[in-house]
PDB file of N, CA and C in Angstrom:
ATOM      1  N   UNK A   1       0.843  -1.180   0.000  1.00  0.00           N
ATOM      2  CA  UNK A   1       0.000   0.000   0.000  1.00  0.00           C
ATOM      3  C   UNK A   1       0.885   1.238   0.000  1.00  0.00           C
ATOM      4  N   UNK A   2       0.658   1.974  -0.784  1.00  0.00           N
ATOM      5  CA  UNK A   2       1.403   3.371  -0.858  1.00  0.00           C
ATOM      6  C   UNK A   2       0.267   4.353  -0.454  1.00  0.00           C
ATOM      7  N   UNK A   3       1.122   5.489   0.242  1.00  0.00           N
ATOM      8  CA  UNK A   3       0.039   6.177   1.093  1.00  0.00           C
ATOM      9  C   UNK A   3       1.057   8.124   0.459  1.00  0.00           C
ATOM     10  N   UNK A   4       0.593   8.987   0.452  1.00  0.00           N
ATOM     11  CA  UNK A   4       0.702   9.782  -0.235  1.00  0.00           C
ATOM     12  C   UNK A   4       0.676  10.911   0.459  1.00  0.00           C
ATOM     13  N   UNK A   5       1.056  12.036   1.157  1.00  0.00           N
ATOM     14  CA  UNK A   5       1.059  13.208   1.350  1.00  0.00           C
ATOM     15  C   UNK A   5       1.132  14.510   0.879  1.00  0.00           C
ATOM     16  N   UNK A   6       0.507  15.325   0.544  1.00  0.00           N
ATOM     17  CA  UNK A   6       1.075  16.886   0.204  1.00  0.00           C
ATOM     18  C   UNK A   6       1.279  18.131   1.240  1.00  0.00           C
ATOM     19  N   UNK A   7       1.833  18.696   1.291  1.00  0.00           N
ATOM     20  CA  UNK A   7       2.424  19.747   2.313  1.00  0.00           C
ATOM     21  C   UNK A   7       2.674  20.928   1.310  1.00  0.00           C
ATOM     22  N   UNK A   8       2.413  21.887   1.108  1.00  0.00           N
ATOM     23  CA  UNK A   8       2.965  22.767   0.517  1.00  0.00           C
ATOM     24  C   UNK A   8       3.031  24.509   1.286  1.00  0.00           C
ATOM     25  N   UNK A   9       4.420  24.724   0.784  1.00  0.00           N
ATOM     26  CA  UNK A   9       4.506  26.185   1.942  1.00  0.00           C
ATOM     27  C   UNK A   9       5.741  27.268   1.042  1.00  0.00           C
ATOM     28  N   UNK A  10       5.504  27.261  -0.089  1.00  0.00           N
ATOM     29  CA  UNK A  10       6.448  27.639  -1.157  1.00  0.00           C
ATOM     30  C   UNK A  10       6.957  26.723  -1.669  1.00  0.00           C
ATOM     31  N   UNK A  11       7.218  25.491  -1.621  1.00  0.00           N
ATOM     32  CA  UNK A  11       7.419  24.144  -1.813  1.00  0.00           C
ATOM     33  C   UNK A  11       6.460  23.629  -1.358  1.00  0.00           C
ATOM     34  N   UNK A  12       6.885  22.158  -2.204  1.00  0.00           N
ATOM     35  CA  UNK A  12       6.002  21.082  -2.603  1.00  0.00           C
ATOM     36  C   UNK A  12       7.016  20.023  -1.983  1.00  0.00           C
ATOM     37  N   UNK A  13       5.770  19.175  -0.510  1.00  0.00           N
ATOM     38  CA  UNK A  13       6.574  18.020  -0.142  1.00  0.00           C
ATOM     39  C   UNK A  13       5.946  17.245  -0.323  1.00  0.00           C
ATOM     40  N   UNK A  14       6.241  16.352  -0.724  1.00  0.00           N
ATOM     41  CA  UNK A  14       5.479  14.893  -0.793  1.00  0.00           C
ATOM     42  C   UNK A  14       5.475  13.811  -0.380  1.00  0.00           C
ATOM     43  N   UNK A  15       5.290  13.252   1.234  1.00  0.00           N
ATOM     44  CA  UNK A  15       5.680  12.138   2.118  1.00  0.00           C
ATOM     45  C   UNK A  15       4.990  10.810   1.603  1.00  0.00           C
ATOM     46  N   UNK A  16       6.073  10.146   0.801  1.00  0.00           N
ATOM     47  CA  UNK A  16       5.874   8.526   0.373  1.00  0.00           C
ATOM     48  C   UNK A  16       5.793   7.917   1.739  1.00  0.00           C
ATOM     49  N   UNK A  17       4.808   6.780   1.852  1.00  0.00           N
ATOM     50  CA  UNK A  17       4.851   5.867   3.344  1.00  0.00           C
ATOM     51  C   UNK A  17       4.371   4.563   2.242  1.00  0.00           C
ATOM     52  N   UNK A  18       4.898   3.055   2.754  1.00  0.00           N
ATOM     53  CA  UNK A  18       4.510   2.508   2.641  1.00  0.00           C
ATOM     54  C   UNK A  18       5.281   1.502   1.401  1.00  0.00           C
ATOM     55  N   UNK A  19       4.729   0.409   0.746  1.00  0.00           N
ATOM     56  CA  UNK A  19       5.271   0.036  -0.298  1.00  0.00           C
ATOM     57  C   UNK A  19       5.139   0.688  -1.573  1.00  0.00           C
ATOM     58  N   UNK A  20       5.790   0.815  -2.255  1.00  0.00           N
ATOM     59  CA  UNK A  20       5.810   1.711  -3.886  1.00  0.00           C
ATOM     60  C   UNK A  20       6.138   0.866  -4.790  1.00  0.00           C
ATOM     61  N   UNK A  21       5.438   0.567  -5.561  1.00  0.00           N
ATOM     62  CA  UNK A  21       5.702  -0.386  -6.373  1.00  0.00           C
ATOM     63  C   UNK A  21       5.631  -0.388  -7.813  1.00  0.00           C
ATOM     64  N   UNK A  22       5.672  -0.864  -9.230  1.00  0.00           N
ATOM     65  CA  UNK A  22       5.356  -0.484 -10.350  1.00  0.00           C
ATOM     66  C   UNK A  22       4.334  -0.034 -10.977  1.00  0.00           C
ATOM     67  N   UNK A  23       2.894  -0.293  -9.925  1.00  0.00           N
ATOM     68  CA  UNK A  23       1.577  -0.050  -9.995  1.00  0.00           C
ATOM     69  C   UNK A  23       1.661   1.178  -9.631  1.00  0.00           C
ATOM     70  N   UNK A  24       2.731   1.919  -8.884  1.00  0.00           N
ATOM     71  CA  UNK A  24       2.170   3.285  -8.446  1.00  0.00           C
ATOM     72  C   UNK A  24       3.477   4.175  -9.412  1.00  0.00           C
ATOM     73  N   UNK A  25       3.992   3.928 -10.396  1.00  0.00           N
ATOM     74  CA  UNK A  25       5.094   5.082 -10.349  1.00  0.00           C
ATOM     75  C   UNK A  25       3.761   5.900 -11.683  1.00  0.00           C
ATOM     76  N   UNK A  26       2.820   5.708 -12.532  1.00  0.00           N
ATOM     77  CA  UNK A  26       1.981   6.701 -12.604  1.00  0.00           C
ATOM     78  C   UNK A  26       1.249   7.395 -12.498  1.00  0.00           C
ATOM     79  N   UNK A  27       1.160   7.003 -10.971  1.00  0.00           N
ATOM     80  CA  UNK A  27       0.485   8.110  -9.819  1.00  0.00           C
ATOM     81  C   UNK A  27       1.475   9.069  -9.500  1.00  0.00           C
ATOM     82  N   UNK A  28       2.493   8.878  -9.005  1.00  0.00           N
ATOM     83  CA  UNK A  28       3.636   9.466  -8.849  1.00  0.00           C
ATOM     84  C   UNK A  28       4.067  10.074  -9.725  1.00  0.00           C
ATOM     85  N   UNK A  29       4.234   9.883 -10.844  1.00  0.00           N
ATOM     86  CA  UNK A  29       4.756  10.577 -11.815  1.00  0.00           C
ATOM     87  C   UNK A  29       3.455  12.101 -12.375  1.00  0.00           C
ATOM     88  N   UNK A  30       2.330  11.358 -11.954  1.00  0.00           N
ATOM     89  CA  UNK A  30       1.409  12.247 -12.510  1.00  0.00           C
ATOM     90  C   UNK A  30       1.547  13.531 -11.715  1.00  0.00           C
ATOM     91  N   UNK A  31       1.465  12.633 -10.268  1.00  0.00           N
ATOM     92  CA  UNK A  31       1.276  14.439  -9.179  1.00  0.00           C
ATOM     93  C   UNK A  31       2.523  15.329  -9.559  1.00  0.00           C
ATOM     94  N   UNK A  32       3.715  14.279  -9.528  1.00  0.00           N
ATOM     95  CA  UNK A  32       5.306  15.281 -10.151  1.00  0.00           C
ATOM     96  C   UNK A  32       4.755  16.380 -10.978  1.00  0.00           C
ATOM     97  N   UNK A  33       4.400  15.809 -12.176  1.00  0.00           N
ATOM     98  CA  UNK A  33       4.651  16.690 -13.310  1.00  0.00           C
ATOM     99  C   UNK A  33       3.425  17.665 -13.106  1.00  0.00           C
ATOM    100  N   UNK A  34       2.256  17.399 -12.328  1.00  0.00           N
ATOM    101  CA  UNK A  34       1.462  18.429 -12.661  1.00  0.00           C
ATOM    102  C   UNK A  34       1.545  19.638 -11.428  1.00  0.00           C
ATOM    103  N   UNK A  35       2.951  19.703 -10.845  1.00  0.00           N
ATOM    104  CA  UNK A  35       3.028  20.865 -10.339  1.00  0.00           C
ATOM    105  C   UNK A  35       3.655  21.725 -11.160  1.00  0.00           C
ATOM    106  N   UNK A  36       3.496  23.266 -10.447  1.00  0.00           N
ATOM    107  CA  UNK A  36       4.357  23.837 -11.507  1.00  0.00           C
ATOM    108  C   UNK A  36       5.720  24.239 -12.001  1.00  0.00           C
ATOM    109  N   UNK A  37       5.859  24.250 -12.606  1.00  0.00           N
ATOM    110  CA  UNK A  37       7.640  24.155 -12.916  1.00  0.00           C
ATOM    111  C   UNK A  37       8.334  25.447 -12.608  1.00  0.00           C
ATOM    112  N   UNK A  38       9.358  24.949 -11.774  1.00  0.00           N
ATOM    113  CA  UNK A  38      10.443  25.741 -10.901  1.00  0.00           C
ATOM    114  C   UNK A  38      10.054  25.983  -9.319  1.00  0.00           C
ATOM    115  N   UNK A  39       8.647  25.224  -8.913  1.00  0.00           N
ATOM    116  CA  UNK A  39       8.157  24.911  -7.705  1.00  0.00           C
ATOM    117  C   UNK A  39       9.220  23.639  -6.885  1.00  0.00           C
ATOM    118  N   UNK A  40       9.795  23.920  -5.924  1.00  0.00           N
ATOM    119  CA  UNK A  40      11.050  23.296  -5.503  1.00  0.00           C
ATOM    120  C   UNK A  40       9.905  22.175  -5.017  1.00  0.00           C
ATOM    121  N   UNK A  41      10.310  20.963  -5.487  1.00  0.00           N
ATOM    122  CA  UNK A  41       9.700  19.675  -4.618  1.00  0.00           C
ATOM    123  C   UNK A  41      10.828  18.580  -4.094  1.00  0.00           C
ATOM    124  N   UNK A  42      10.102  18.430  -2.967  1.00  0.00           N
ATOM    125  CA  UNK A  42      11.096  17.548  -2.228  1.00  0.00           C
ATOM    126  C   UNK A  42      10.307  15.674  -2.004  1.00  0.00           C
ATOM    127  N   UNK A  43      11.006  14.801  -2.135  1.00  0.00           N
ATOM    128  CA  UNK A  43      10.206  13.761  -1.923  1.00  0.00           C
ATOM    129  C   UNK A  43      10.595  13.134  -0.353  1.00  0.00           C
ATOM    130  N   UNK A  44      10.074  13.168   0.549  1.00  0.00           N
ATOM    131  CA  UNK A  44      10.352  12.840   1.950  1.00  0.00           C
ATOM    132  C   UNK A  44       9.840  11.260   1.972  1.00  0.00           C
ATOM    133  N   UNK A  45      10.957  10.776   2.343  1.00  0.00           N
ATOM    134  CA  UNK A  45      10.672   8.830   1.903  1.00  0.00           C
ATOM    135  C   UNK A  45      11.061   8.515   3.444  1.00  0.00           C
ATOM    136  N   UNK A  46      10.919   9.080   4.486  1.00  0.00           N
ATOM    137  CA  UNK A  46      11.044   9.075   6.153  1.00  0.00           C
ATOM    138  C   UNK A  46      10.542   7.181   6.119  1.00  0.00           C
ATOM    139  N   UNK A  47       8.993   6.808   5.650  1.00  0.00           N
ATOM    140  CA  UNK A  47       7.872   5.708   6.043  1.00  0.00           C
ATOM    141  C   UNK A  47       8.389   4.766   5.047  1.00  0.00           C
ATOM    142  N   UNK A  48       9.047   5.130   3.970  1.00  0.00           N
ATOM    143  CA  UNK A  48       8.778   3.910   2.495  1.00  0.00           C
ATOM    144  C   UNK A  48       9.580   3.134   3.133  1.00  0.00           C
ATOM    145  N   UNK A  49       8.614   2.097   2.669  1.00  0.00           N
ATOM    146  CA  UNK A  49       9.427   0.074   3.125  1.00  0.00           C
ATOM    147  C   UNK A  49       9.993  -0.529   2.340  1.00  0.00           C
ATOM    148  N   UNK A  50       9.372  -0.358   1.026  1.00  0.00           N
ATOM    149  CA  UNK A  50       9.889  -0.775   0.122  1.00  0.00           C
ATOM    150  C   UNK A  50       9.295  -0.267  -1.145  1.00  0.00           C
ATOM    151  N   UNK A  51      10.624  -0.284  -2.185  1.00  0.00           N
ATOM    152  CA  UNK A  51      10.475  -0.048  -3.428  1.00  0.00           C
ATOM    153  C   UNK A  51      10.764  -0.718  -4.924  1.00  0.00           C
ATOM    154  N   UNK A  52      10.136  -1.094  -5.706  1.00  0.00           N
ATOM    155  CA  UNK A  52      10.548  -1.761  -7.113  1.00  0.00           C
ATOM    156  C   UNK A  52      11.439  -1.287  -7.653  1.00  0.00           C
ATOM    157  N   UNK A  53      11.885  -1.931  -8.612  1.00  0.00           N
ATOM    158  CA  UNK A  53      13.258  -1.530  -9.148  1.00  0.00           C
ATOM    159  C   UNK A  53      12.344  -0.272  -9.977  1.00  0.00           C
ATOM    160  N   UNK A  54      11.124  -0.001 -10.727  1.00  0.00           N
ATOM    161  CA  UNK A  54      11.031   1.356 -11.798  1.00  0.00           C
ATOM    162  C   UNK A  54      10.733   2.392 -10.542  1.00  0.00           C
ATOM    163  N   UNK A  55      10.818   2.078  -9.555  1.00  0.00           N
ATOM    164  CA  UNK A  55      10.603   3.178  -8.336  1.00  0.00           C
ATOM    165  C   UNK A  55      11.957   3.212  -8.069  1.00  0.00           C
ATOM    166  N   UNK A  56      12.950   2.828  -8.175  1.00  0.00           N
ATOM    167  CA  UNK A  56      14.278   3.261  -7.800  1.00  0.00           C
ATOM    168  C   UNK A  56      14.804   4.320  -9.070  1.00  0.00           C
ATOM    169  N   UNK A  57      14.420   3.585 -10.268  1.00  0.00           N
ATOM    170  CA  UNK A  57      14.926   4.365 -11.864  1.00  0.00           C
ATOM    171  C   UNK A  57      13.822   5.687 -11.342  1.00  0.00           C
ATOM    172  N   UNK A  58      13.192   5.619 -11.064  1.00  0.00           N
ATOM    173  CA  UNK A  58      12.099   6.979 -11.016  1.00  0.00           C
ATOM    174  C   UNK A  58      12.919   8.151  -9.862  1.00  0.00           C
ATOM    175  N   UNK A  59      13.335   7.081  -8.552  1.00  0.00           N
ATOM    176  CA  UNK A  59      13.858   8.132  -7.913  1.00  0.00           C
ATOM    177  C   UNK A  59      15.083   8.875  -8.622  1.00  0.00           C
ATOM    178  N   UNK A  60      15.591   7.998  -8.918  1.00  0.00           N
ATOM    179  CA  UNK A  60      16.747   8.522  -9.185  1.00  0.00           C
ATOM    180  C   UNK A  60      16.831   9.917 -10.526  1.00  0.00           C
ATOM    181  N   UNK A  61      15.995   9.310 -11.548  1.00  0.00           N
ATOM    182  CA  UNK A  61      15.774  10.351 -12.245  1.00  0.00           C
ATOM    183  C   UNK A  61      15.386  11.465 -11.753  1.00  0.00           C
ATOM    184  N   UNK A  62      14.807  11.866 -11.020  1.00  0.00           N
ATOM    185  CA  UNK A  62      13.954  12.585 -10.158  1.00  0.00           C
ATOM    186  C   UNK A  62      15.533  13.505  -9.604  1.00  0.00           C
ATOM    187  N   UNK A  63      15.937  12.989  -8.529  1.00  0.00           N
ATOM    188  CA  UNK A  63      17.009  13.080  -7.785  1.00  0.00           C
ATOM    189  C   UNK A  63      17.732  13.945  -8.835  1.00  0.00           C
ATOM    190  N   UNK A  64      18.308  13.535 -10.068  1.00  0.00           N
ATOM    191  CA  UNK A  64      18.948  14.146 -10.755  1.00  0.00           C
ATOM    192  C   UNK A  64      18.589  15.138 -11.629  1.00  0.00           C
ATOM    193  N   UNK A  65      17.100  14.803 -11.957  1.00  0.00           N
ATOM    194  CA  UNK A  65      16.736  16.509 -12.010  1.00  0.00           C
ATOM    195  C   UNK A  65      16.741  17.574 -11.065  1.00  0.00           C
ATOM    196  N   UNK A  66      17.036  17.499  -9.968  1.00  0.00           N
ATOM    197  CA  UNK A  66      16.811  18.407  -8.613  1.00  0.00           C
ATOM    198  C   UNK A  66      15.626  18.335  -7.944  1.00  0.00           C
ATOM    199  N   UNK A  67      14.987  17.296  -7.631  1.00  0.00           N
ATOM    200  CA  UNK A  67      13.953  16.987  -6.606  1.00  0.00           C
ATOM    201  C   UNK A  67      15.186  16.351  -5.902  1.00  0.00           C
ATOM    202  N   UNK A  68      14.693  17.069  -4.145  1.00  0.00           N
ATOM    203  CA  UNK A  68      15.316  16.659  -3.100  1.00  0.00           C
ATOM    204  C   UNK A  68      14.748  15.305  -2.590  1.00  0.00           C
ATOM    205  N   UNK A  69      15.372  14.293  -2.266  1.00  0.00           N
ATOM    206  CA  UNK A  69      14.925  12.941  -1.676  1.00  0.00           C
ATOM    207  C   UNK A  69      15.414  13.108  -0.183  1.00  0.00           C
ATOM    208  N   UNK A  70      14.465  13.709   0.495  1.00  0.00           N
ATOM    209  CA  UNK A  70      14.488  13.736   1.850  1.00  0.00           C
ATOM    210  C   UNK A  70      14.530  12.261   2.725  1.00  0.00           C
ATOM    211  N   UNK A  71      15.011  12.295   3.676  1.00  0.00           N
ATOM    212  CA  UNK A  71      14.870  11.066   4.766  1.00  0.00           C
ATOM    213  C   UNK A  71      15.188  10.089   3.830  1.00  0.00           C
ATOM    214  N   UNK A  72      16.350   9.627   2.864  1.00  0.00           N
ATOM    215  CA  UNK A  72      16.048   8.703   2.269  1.00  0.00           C
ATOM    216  C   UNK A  72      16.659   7.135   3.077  1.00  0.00           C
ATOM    217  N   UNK A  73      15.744   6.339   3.085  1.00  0.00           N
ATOM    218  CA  UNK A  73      16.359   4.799   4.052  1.00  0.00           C
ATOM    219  C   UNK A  73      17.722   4.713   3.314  1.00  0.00           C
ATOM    220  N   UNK A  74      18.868   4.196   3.967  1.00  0.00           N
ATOM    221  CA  UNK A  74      20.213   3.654   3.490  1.00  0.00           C
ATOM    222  C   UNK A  74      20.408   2.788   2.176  1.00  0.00           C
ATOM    223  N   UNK A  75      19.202   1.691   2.206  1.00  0.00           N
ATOM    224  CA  UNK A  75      18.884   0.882   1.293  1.00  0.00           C
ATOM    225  C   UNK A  75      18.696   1.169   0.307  1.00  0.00           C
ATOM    226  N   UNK A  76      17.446   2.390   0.090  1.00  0.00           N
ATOM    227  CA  UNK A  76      17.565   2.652  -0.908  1.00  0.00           C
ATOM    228  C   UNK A  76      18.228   3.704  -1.629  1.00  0.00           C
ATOM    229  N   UNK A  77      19.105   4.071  -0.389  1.00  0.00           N
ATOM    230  CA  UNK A  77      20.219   5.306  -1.328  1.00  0.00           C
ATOM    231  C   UNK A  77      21.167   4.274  -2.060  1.00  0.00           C
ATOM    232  N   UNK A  78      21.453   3.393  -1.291  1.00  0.00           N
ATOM    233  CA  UNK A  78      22.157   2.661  -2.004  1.00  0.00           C
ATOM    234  C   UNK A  78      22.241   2.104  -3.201  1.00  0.00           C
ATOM    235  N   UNK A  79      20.610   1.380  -3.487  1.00  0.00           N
ATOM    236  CA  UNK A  79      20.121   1.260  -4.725  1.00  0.00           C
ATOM    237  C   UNK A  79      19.963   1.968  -5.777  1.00  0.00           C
ATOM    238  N   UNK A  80      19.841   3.459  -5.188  1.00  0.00           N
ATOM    239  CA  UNK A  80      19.899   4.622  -6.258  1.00  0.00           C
ATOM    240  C   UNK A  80      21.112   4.456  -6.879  1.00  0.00           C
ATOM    241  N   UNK A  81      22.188   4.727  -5.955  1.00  0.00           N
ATOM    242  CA  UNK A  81      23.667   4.811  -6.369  1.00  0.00           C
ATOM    243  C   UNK A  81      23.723   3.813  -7.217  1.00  0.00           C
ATOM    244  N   UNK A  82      23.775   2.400  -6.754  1.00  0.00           N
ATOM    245  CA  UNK A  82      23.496   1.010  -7.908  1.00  0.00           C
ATOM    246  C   UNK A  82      23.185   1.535  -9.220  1.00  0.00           C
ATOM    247  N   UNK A  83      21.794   2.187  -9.528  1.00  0.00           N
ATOM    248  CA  UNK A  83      21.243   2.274 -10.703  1.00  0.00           C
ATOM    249  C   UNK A  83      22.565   3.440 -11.114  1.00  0.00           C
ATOM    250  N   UNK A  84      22.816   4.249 -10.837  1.00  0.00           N
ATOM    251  CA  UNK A  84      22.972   5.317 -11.175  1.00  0.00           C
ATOM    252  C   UNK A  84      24.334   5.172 -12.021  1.00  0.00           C
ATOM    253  N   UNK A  85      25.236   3.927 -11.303  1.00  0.00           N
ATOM    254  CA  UNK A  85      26.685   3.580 -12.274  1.00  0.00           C
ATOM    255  C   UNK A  85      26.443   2.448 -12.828  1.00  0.00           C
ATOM    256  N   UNK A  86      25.015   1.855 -12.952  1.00  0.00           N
ATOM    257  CA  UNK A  86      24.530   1.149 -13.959  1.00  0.00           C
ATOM    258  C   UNK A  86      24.839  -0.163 -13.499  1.00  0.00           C
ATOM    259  N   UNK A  87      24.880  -0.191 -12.001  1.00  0.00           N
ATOM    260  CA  UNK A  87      25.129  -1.831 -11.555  1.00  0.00           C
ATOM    261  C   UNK A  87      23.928  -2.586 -10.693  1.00  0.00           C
TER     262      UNK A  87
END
């Protein structure tokens, strides 16, 4: 179950809780893009348990456009990094 937050206060936070999985990265992707652009968003992953591998390619893309990945678990920074030198 993925569970979803918005916070906004000049920024846009968005607290992921829960599992994230391939069923949800076009929910996710939808709320992304339909904010507005140059609105600083941060993704606060404090709750996420777990994530699929197109939820790791998602963070990471994300990440490297300049969305901040707040609270991110060890695991999956790690996995980011993984994807990121392509291992």
């Amino acid at each position: 179950m993925l569970k979803i937050n918005k916070v906004s206060n000049g920024r846009i936070v968005f607290s992921l809780s829960g599992r994230v999985g391939e069923e949800h990265v076009g929910e996710l992707k939808a709320l992304i893009d339909s904010e507005t652009e140059g609105t600083r968003i941060i993704l606060d992953l404090t709750d996420l348990t777990l994530a699929g591998h197109e939820v790791i390619s998602l963070l990471e893309r994300y990440e490297s456009s300049g969305i901040e990945l707040r609270n991110c678990p060890p695991y999956i920074r790690e996995w980011i990094n993984r994807h990121r030198v392509g291992g």
